[in-house]
Each structure stands twice: as structure tokens, then as C-alpha cells.
N, C-alpha and C. Protein backbone atom coordinates (compact mmCIF):
# COMPACT_ATOMS: atom_id res chain seq x y z
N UNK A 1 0.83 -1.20 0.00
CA UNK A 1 0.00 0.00 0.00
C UNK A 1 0.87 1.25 0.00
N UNK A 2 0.33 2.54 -0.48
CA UNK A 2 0.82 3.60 -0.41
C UNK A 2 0.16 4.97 -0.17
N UNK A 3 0.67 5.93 0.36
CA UNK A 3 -0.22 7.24 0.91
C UNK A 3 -0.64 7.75 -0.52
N UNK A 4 -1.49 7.64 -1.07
CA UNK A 4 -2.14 8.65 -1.97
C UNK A 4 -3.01 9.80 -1.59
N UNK A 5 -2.59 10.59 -2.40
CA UNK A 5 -3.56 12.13 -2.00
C UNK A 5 -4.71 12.07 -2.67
N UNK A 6 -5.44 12.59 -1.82
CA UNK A 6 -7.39 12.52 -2.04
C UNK A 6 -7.46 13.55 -3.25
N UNK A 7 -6.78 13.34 -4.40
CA UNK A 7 -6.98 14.22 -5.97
C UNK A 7 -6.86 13.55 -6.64
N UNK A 8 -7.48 13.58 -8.03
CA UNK A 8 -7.41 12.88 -9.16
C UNK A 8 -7.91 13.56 -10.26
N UNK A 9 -7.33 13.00 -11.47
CA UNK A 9 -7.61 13.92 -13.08
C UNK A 9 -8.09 12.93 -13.45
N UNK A 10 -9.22 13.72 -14.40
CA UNK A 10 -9.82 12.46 -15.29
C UNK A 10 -8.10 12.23 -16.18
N UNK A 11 -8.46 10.62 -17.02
CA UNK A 11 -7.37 10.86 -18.35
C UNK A 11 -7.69 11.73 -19.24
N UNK A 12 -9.03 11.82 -20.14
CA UNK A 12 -8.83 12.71 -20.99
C UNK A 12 -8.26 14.01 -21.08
N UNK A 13 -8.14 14.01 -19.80
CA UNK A 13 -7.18 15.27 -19.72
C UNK A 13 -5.39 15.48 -20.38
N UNK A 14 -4.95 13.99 -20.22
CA UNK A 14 -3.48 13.83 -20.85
C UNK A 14 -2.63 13.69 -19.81
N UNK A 15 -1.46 13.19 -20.02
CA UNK A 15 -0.23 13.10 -19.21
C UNK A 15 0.42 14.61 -19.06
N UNK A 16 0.06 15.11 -19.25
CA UNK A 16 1.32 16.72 -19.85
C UNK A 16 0.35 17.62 -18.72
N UNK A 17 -1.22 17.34 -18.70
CA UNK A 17 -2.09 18.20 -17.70
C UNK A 17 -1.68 17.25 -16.34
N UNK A 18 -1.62 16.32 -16.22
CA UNK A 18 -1.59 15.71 -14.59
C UNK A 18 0.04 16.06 -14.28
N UNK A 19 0.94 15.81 -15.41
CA UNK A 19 2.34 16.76 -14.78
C UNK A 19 2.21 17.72 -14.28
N UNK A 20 1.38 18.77 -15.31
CA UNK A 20 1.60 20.28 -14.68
C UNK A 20 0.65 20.30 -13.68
N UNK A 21 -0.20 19.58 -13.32
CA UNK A 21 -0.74 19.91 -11.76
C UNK A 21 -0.22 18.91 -11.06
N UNK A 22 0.40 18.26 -10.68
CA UNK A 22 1.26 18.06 -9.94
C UNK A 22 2.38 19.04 -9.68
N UNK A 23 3.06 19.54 -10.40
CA UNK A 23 3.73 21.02 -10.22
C UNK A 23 3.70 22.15 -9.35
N UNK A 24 2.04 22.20 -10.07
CA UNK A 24 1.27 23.18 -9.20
C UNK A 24 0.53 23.46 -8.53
N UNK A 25 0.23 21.76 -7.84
CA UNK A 25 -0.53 21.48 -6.52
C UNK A 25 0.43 22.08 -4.92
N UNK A 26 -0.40 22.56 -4.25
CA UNK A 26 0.24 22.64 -3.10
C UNK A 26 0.20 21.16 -2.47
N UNK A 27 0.52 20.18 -2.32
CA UNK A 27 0.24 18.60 -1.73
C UNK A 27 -0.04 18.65 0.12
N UNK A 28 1.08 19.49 0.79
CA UNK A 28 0.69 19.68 1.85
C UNK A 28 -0.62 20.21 2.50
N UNK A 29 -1.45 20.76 1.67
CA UNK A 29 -2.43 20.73 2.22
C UNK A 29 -3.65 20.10 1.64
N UNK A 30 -2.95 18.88 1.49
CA UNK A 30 -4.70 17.89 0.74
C UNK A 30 -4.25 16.40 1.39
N UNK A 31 -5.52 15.89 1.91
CA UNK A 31 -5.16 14.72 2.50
C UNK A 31 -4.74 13.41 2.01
N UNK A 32 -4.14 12.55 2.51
CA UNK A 32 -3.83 11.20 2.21
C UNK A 32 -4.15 9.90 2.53
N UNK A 33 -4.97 9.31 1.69
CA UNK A 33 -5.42 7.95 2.29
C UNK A 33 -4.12 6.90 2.10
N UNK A 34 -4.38 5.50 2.86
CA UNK A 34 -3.47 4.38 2.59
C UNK A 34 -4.02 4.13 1.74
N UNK A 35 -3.64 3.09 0.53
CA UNK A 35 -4.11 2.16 -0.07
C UNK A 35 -3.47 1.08 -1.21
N UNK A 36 -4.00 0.04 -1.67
CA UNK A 36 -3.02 -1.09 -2.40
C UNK A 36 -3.01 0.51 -3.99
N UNK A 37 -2.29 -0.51 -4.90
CA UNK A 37 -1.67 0.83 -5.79
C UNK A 37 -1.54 -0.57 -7.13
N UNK A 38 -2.73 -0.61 -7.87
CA UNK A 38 -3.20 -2.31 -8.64
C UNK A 38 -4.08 -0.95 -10.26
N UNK A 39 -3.33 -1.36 -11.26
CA UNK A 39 -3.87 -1.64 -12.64
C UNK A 39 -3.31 0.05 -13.20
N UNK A 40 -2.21 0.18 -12.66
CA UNK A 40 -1.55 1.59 -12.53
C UNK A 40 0.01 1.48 -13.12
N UNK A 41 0.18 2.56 -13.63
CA UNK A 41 1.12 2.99 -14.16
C UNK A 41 2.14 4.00 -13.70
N UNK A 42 3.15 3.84 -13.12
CA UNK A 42 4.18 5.55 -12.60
C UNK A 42 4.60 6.23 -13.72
N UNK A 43 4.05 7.08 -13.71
CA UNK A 43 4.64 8.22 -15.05
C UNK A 43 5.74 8.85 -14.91
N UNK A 44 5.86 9.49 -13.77
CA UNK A 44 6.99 10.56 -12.82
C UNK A 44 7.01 10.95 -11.22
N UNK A 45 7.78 11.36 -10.93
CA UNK A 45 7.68 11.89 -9.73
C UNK A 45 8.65 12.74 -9.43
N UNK A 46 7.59 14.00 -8.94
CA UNK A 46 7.77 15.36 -8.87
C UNK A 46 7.94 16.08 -7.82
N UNK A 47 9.04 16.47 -7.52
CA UNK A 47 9.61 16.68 -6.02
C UNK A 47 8.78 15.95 -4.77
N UNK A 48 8.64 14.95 -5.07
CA UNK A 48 8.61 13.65 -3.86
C UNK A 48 6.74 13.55 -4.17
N UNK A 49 6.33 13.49 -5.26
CA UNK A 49 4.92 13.38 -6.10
C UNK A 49 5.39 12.48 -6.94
N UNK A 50 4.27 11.08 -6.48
CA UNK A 50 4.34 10.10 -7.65
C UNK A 50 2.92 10.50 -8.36
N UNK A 51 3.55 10.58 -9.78
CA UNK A 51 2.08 10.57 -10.31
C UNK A 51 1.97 9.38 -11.43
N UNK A 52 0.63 8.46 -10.84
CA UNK A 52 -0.01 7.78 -11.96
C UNK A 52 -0.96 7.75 -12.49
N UNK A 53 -0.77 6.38 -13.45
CA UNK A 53 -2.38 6.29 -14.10
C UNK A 53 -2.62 5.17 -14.58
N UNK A 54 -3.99 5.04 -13.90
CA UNK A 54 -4.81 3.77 -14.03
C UNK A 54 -5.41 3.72 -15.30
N UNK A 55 -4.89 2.86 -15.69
CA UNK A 55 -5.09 2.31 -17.00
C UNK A 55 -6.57 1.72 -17.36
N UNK A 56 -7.17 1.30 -15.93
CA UNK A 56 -8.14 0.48 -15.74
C UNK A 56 -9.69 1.55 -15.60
N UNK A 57 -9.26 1.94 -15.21
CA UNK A 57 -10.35 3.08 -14.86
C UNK A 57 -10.15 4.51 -15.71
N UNK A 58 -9.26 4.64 -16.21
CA UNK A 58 -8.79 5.88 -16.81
C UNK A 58 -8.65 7.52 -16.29
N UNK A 59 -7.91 7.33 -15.36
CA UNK A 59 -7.59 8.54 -14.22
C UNK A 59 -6.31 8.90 -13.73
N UNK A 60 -5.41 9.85 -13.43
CA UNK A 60 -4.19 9.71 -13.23
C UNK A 60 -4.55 10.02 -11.52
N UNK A 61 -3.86 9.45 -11.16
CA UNK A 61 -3.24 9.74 -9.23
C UNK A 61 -2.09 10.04 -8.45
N UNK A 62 -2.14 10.69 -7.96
CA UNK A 62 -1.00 11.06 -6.80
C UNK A 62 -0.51 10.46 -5.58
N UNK A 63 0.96 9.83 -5.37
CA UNK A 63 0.96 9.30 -4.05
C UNK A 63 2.23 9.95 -3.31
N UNK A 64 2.18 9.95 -2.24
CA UNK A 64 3.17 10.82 -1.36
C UNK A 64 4.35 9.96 -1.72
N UNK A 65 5.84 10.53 -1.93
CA UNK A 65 6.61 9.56 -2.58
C UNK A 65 7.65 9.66 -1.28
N UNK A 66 7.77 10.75 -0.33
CA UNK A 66 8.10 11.32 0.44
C UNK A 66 7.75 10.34 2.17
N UNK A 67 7.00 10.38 2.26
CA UNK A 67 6.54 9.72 3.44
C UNK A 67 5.70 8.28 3.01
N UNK A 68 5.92 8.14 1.98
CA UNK A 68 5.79 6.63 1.54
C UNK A 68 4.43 5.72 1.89
């Protein structure tokens, strides 16, 4: 399992839009659930921001890469 932050992009939005908000999310102030991390993809990770995307559902996500 891993801390993911309670945000998410649809996909149609693109890989290039969930980079740049990851960028330009403040992360410290949005919460983090535990959870397993299943039918997902790691794209990058952005000063201690993993960002993926579920392939399965079609959504990219954020997990704390930092406090793990």
C-alpha cells in the first residue's frame, strides 16, 4: 500500500495536464489515504509526487513519494 492524495484527473485530460498539476498542486495541504496501488502505471515523480495512471479506470493519481 501507499499514501495517496485525495486528488485525481480524469485521463482525458493527458499526461502533460496531470504533470503540470502536480507542479502546481500545493500537496501539503490535501489529505492522504493508505491504499493497495493495482492496474496503474508511474509516469513521474515530482519533487517527492508520484504521479499515476490507471489504465483500468482511466484517471491519473497522486501518491506521497516522500513519506511513503
Amino acid at each position: 500500500t501507499m499514501k495517496t492524495f485525495n486528488a485525481t484527473i480524469d485521463g482525458y485530460n493527458g499526461e502533460q495536464f496531470a504533470l503540470d498539476y502536480a507542479r502546481g498542486m500545493v500537496w501539503n495541504e490535501v489529505e492522504t489515504t493508505e491504499q493497495p496501488i493495482n492496474n496503474a502505471d508511474h509516469i513521474e515523480t515530482i519533487d517527492g509526487v508520484g504521479v499515476y495512471y490507471c489504465y483500468l479506470a482511466d484517471y491519473y493519481f497522486f501518491t506521497d513519494e516522500i513519506e511513503g
